[in-house]
Protein backbone atom coordinates (compact mmCIF):
# COMPACT_ATOMS: atom_id res chain seq x y z
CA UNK A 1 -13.55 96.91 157.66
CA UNK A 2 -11.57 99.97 156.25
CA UNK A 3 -8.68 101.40 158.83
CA UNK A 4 -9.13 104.77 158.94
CA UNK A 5 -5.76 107.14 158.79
CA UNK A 6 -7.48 110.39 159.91
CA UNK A 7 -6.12 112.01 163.00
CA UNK A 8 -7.91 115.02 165.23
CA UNK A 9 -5.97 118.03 165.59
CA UNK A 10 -7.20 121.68 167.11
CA UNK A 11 -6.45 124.76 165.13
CA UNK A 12 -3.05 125.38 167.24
CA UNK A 13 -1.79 121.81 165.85
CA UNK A 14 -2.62 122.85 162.57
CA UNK A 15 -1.06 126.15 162.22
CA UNK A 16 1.87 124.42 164.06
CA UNK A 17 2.28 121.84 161.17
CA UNK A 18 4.86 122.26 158.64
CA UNK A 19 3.01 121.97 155.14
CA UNK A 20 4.81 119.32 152.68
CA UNK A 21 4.50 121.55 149.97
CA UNK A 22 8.39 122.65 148.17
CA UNK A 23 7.37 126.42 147.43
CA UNK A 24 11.01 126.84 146.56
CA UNK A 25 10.95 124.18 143.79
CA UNK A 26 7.01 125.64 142.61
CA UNK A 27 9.00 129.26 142.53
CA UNK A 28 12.13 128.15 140.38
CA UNK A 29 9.70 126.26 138.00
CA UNK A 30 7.46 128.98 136.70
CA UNK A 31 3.99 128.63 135.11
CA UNK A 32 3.06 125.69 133.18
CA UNK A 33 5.01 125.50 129.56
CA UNK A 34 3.58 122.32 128.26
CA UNK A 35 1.87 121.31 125.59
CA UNK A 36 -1.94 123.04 125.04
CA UNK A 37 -4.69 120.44 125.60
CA UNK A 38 -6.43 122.31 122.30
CA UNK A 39 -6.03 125.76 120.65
CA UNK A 40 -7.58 128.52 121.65
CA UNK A 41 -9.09 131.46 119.15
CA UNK A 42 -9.47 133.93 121.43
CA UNK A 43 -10.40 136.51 118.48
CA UNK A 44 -13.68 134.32 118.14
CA UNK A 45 -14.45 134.33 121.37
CA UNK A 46 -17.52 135.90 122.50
CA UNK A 47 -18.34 136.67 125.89
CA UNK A 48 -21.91 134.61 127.44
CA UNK A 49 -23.86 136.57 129.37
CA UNK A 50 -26.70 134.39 131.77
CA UNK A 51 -29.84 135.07 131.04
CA UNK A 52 -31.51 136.92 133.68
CA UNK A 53 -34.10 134.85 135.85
CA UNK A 54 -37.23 135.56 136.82
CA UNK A 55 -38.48 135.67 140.39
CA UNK A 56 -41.18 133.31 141.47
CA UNK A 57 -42.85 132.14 144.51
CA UNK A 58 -43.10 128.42 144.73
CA UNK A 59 -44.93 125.97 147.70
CA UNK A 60 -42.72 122.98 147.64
CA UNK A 61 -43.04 120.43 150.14
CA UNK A 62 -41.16 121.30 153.24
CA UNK A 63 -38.76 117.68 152.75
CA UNK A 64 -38.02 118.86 149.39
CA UNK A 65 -36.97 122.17 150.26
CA UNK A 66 -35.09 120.63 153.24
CA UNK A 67 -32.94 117.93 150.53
CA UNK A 68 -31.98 120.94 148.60
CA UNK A 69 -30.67 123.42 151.69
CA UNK A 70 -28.72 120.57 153.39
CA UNK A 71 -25.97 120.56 150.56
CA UNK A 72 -25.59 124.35 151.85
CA UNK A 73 -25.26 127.42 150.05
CA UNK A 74 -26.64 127.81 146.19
CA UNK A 75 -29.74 125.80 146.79
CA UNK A 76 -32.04 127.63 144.10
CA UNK A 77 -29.04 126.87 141.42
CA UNK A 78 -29.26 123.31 142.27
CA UNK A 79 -33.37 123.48 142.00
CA UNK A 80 -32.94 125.25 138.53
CA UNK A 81 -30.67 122.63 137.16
CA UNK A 82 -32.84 120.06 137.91
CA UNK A 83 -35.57 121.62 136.63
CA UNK A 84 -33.53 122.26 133.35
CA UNK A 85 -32.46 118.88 133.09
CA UNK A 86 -36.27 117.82 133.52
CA UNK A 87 -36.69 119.98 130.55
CA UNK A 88 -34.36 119.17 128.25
CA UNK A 89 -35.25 115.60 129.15
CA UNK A 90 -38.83 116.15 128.23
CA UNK A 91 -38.10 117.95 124.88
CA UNK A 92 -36.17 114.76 123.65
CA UNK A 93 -38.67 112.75 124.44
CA UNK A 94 -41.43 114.69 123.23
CA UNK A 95 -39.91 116.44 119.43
């Protein structure tokens, strides 16, 4: 059995709290001057537009639907990569 360290608090406890963070020492140090994970070209960059989608209507079972809305907002993303990785799954398969 885990022992849980959480601890309720109401809004007035929280904005009471005094945060743990040392802003003073984040100030003094500046942005990052480390090394670069990789270089970066940015003269061959090229911006990547989405492709616009097209609007369907779709009966889906209502349990289905329901899955995909409980995880909150951006449901029809999460439907379209699923179908995409369906897809993309299929075309390997299938050459």
């Amino acid at each position: 059995m885990s022992v849980s360290n959480l601890k309720r608090m109401s809004l007035a406890e929280l904005r009471a709290r005094k945060g743990e963070t040392d802003w003073d020492h984040l100030r003094k140090a500046g942005d990052y001057d480390g090394p670069e994970e990789f270089p970066v070209d940015w003269d061959k960059a090229v911006l990547v537009e989405p492709a616009n989608k097209q609007m369907v209507s779709l009966r889906l079972d209502a349990d289905i639907l329901e899955f995909f809305k409980s995880n909150g907002k951006g449901y029809q993303t999460r439907m379209n990569a699923v179908l995409r990785a369906y897809v993309q799954a299929q075309k390997v398969r299938r050459p």
